[in-house]
Protein backbone atom coordinates (compact mmCIF):
# COMPACT_ATOMS: atom_id res chain seq x y z
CA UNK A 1 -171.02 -101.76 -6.28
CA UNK A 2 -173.64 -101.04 -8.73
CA UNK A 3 -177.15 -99.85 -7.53
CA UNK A 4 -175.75 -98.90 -4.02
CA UNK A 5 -176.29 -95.10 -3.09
CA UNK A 6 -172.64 -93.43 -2.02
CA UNK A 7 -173.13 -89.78 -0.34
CA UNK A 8 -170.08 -87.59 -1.29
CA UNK A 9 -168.94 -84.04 -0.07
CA UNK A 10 -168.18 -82.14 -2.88
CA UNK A 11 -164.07 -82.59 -2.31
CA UNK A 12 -164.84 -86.50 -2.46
CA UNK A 13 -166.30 -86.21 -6.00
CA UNK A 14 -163.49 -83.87 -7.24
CA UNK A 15 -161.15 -86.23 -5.88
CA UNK A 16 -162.32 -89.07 -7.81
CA UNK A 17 -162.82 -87.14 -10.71
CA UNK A 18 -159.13 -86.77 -10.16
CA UNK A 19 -158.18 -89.95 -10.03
CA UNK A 20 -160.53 -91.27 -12.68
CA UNK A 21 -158.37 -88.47 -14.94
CA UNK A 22 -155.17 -90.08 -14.25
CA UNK A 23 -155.93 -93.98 -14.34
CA UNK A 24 -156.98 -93.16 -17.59
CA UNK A 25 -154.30 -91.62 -18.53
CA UNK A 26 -150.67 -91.10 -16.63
CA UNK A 27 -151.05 -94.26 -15.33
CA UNK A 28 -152.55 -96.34 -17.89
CA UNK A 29 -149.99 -94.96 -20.00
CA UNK A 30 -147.08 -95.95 -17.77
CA UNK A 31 -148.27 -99.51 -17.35
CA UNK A 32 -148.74 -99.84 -21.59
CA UNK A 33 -145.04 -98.53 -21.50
CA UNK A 34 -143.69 -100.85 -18.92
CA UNK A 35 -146.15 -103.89 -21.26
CA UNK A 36 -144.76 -103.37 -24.08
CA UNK A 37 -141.33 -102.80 -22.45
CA UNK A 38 -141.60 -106.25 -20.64
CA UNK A 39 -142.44 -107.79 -24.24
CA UNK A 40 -139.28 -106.86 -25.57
CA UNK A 41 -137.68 -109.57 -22.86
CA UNK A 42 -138.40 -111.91 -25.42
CA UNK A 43 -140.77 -115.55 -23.78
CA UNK A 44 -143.35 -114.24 -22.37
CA UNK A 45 -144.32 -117.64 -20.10
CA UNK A 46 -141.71 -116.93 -17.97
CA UNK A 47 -141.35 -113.57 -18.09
CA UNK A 48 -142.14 -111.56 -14.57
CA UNK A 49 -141.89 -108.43 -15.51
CA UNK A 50 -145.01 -109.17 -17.97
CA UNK A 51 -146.83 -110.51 -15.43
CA UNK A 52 -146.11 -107.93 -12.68
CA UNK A 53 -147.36 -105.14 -15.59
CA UNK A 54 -150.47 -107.39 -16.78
CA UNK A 55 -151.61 -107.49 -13.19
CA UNK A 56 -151.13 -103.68 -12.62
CA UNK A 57 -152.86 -103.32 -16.01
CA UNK A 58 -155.85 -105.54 -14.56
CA UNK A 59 -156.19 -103.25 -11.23
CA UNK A 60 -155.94 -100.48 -12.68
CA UNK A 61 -158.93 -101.31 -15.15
CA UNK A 62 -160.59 -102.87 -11.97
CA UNK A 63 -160.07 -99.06 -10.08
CA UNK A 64 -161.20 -97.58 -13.15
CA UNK A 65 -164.70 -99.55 -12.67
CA UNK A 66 -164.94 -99.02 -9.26
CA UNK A 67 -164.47 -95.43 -9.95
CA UNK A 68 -167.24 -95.09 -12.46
CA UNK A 69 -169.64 -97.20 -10.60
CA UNK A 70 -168.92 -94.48 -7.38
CA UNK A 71 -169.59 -91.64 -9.94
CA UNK A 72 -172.42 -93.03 -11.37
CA UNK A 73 -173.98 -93.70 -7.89
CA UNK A 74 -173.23 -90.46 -6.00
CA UNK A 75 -175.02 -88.19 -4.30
CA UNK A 76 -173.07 -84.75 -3.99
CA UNK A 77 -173.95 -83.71 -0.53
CA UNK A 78 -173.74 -79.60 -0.56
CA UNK A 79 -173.16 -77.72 2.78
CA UNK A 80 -175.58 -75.59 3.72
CA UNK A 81 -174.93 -72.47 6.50
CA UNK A 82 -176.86 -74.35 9.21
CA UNK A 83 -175.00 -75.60 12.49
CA UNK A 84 -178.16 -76.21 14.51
CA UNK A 85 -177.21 -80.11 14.19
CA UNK A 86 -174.60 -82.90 12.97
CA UNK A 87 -174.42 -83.47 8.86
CA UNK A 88 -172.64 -84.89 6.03
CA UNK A 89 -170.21 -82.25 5.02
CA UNK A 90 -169.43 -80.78 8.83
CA UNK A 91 -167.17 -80.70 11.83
CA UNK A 92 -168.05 -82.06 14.71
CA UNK A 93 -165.96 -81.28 17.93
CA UNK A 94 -167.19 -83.57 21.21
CA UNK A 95 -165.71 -84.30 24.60
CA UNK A 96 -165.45 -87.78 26.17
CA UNK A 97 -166.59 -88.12 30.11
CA UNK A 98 -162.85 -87.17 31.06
CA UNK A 99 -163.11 -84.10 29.07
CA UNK A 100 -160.60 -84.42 25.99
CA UNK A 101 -161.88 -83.28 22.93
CA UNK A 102 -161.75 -84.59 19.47
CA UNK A 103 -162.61 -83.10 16.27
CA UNK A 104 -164.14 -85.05 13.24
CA UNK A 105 -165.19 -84.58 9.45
CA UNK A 106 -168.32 -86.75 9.22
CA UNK A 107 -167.72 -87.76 4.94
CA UNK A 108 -169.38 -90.70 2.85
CA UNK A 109 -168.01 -94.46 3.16
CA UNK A 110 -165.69 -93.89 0.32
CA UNK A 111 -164.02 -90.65 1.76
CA UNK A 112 -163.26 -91.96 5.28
CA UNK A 113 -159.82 -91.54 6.82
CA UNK A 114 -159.17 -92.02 10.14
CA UNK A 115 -155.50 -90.73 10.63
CA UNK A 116 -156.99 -87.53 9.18
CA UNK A 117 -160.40 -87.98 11.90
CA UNK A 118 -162.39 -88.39 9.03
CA UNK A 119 -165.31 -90.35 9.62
CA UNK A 120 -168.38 -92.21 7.80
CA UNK A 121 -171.60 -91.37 8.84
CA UNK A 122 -172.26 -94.93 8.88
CA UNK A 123 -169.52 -95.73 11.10
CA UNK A 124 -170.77 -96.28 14.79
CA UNK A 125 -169.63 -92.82 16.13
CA UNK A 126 -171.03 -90.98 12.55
CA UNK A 127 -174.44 -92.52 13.17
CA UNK A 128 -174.55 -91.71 16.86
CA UNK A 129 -173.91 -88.03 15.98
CA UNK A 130 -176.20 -87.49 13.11
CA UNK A 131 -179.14 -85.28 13.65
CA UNK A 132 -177.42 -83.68 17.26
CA UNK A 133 -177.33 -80.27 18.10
CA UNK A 134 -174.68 -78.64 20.48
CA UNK A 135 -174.48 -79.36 23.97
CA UNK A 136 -176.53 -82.83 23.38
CA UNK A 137 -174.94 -86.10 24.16
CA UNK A 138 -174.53 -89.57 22.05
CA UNK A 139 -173.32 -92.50 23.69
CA UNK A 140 -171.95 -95.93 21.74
CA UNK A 141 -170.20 -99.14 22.50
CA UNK A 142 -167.12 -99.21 22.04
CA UNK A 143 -165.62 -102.92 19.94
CA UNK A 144 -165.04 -103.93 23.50
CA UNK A 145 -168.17 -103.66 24.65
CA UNK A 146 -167.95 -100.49 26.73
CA UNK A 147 -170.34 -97.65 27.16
CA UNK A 148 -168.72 -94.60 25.96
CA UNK A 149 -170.41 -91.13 26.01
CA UNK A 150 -170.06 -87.92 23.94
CA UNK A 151 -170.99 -84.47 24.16
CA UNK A 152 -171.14 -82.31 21.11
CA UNK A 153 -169.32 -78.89 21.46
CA UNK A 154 -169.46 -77.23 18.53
CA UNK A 155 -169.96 -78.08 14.32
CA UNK A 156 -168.98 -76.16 11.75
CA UNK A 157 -168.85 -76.14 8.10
């Protein structure tokens, strides 16, 4: 992850600040406990409960990494006031050709969520609505090879 640019709203950075905080601490804490709780099983070749908390230990030190490397690499994206197009940081509401309407967040890779319509703007529809203004379309293909166009309706930040 090193050297690779990562565009975060300013919730995305306070969120990994977040859980940056408590790796280091709560958890690593809790996973020392349940270590040095495990060691008091007595052999420790056979002992899963050692294991189970070593490996937790190792992914959490892994997260931890990721984490910083993110940090390290961010660009904090600010909103601005403008709404004349489609940016990091806004809401995009468009309508399909049968008219239903859907309502995005466009984020940063590392913020996307689907179930919550949060999308990258790398992600095929993020990149085909980056840059419009309301009332212009977009159009993309869909994973099975369809044609699908959008109309922007309104942003927001």
């Amino acid at each position: 992850m090193a050297d690779t640019h990562i565009s975060l709203t300013p919730e995305g950075y306070a969120k990994l600040k977040e859980e940056l905080e408590w790796r280091e601490g709560e958890r690593a804490k809790e996973i020392t406990e349940a270590i040095r709780k495990a060691k008091d099983f007595g052999d420790l070749s056979e002992n899963a409960e050692y294991d189970a908390a070593r490996d937790d230990q190792a992914r959490n030190i892994a997260r931890i990494s990721e984490i910083n490397a993110m940090l390290a690499n961010a660009t904090i994206i600010e909103a601005t006031e403008d709404v004349s197009s489609v940016a990091l940081g806004c809401k995009v509401t468009v309508e399909d050709a049968g008219g239903k309407q859907t309502t995005f967040t466009i984020v940063g890779t590392t913020e996307t969520d689907s179930l919550a319509h949060r999308i990258s703007n790398e992600s095929p529809m993020g990149k085909a609505l980056m840059g419009l203004g309301v009332g212009q379309t977009c159009s993309l293909k869909t994973p099975s090879g369809a044609e699908r166009s959008y109309k922007v309706v309104s942003i927001e930040r």
